[in-house]
Protein backbone atom coordinates (compact mmCIF):
# COMPACT_ATOMS: atom_id res chain seq x y z
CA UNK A 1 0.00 0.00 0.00
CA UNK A 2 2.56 2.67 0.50
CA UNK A 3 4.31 1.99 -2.88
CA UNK A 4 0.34 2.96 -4.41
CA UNK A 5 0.25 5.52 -2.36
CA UNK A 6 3.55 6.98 -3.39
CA UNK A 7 2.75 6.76 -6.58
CA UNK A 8 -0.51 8.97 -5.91
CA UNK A 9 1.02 11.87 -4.45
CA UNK A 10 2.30 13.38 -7.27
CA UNK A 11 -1.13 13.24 -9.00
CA UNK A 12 -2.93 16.68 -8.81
CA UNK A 13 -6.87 16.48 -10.42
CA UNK A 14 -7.45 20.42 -9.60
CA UNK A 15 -5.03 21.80 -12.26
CA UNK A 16 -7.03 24.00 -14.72
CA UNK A 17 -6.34 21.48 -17.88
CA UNK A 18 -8.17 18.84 -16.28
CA UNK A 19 -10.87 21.06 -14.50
CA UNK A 20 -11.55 22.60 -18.10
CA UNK A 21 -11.97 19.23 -19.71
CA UNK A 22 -14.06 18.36 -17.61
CA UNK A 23 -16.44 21.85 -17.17
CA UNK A 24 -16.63 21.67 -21.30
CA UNK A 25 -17.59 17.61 -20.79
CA UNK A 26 -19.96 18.70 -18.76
CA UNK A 27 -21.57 21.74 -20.50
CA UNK A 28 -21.71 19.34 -23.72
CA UNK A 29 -23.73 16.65 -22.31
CA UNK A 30 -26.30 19.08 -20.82
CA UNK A 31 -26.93 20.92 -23.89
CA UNK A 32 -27.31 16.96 -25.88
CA UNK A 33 -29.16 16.23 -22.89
CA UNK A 34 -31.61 19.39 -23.20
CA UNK A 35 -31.64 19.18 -27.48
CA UNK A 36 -32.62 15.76 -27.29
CA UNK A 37 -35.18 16.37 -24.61
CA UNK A 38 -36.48 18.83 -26.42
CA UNK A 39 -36.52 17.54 -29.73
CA UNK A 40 -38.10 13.90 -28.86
CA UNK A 41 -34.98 12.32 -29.47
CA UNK A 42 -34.83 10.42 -26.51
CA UNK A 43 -38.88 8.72 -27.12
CA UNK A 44 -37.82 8.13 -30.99
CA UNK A 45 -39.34 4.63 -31.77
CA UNK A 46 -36.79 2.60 -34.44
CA UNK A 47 -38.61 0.68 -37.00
CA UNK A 48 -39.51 -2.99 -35.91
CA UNK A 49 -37.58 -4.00 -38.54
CA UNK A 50 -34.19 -2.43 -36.53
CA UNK A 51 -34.89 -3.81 -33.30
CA UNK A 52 -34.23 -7.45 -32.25
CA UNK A 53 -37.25 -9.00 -31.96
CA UNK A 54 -38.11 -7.30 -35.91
CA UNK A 55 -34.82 -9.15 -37.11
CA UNK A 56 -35.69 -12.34 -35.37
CA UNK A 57 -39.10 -12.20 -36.88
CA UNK A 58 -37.78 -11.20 -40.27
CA UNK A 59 -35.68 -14.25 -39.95
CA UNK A 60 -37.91 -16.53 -38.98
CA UNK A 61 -40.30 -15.67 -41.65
CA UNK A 62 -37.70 -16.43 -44.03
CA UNK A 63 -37.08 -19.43 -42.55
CA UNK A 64 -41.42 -20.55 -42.55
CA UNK A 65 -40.94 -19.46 -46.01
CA UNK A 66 -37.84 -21.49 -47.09
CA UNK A 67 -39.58 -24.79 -45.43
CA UNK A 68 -42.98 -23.78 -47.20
CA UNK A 69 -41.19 -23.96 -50.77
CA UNK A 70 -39.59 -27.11 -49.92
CA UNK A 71 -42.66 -28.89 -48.43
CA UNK A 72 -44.46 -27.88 -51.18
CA UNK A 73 -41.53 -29.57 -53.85
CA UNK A 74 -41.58 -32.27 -51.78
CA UNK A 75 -45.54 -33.19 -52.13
CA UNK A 76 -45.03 -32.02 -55.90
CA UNK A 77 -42.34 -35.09 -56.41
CA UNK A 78 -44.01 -37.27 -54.29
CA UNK A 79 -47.25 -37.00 -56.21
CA UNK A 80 -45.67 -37.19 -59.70
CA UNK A 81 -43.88 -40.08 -58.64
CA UNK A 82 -46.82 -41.71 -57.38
CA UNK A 83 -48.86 -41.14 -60.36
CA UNK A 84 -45.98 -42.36 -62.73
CA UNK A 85 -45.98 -45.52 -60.52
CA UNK A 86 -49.93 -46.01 -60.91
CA UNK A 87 -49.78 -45.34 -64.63
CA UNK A 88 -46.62 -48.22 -64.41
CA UNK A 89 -48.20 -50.40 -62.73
CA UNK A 90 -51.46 -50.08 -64.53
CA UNK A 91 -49.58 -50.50 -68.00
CA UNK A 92 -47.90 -53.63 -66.18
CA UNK A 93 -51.11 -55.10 -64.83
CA UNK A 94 -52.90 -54.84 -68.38
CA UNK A 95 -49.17 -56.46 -69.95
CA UNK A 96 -49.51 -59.44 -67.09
CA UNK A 97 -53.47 -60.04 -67.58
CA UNK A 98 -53.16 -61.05 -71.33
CA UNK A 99 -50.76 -64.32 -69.99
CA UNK A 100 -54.25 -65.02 -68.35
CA UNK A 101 -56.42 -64.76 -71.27
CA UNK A 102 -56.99 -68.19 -73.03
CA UNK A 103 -56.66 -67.89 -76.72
CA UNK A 104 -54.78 -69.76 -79.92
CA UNK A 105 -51.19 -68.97 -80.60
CA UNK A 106 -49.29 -69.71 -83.66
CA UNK A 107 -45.85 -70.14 -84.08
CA UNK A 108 -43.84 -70.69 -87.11
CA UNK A 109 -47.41 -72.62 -88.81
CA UNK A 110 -47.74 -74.51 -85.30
CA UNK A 111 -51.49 -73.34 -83.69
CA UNK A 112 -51.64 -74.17 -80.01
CA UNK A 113 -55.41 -74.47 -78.84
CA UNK A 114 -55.78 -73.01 -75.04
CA UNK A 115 -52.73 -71.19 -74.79
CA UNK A 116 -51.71 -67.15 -75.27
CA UNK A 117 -49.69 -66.22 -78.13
CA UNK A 118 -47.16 -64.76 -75.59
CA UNK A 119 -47.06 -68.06 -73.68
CA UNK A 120 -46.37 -69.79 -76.96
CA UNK A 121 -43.54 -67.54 -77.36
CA UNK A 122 -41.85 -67.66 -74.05
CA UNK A 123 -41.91 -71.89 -73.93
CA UNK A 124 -40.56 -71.81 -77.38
CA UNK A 125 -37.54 -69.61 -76.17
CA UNK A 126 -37.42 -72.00 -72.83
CA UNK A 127 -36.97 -74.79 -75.15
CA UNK A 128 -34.56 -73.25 -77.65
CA UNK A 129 -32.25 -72.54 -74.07
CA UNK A 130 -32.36 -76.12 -73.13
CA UNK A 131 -31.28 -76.97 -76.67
CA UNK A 132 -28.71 -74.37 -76.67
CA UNK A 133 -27.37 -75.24 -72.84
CA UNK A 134 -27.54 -79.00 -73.78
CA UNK A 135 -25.25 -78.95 -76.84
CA UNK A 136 -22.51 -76.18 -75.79
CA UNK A 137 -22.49 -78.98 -71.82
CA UNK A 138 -22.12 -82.37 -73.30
CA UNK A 139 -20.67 -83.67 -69.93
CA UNK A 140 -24.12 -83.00 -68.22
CA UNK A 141 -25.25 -86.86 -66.37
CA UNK A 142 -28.46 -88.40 -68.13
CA UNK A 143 -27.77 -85.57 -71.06
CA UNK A 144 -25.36 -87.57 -72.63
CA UNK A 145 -27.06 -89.40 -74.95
CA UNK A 146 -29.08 -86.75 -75.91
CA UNK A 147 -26.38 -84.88 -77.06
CA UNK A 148 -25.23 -87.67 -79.43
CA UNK A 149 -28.76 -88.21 -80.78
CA UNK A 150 -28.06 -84.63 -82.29
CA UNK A 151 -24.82 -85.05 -83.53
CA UNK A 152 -25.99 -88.23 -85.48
CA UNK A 153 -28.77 -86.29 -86.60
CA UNK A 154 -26.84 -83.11 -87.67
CA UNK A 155 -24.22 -85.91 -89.77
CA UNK A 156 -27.31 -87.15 -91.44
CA UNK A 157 -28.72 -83.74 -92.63
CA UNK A 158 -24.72 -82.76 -93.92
């Protein structure tokens, strides 16, 4: 304590430099004081927009509005994908009901009573596979003989 207060005594606050300062400080904020009390200054209302709670609200609205346009993108997709899928899966339904309908199918001059010409198609491709699968795996057990039935029979047509 008696180094700070050594250090104090040379300190003089009455000189007229600092008394001046602080008279013209003083006059200065009483004339602002009376100006603005006079004017209205001091009851001036800032826009809502400028205060806190306006910026907040301003940025929440933006916000509403943001999730608004995307909500309303998101049930815009959702319902064209939807409808694409019912007009896909009515196209697919109509495709998969004419395997159901009974009816004659020809095929290279063959007429099968009973059966769909789509049918038809699709077990003459199923047998054309086993052909195909048959002669390029000659090893295959009970297949065998099979597979020399058609070599004999291709030597016969050569």
């Amino acid at each position: 304590m008696e180094n700070a207060a050594a250090s104090l005594v040379g300190l003089s606050f009455w000189n007229l430099g600092d008394v001046t300062g602080m008279l013209i400080t003083l006059i200065l904020g009483i004339l602002v004081c009376w100006a603005g009390l006079r004017c209205g200054v001091f009851h001036w209302q800032p826009p809502m927009w400028l205060t806190l709670e306006g910026l907040g609200e301003l940025v929440g609205q933006g916000i509403f509005a943001v999730w608004r346009r995307g909500a309303e993108f998101y049930r815009f997709v959702a319902k064209t994908v939807r409808d694409l899928g019912k007009a896909m899966g009515a196209r697919l339904y109509s495709a998969c009901r004419r395997f159901d309908q009974s009816r004659s199918g020809t095929i290279g001059g063959v007429t099968l009573t009973g059966i769909s010409a789509d049918a038809a198609l699709l077990i003459g491709t199923l047998v054309l596979l086993i052909i195909w699968y048959t002669m390029i795996n000659p090893g295959l057990p009970g297949l065998r003989l099979l597979y020399l039935l058609f070599r004999h029979m291709g030597g016969l047509l050569q």
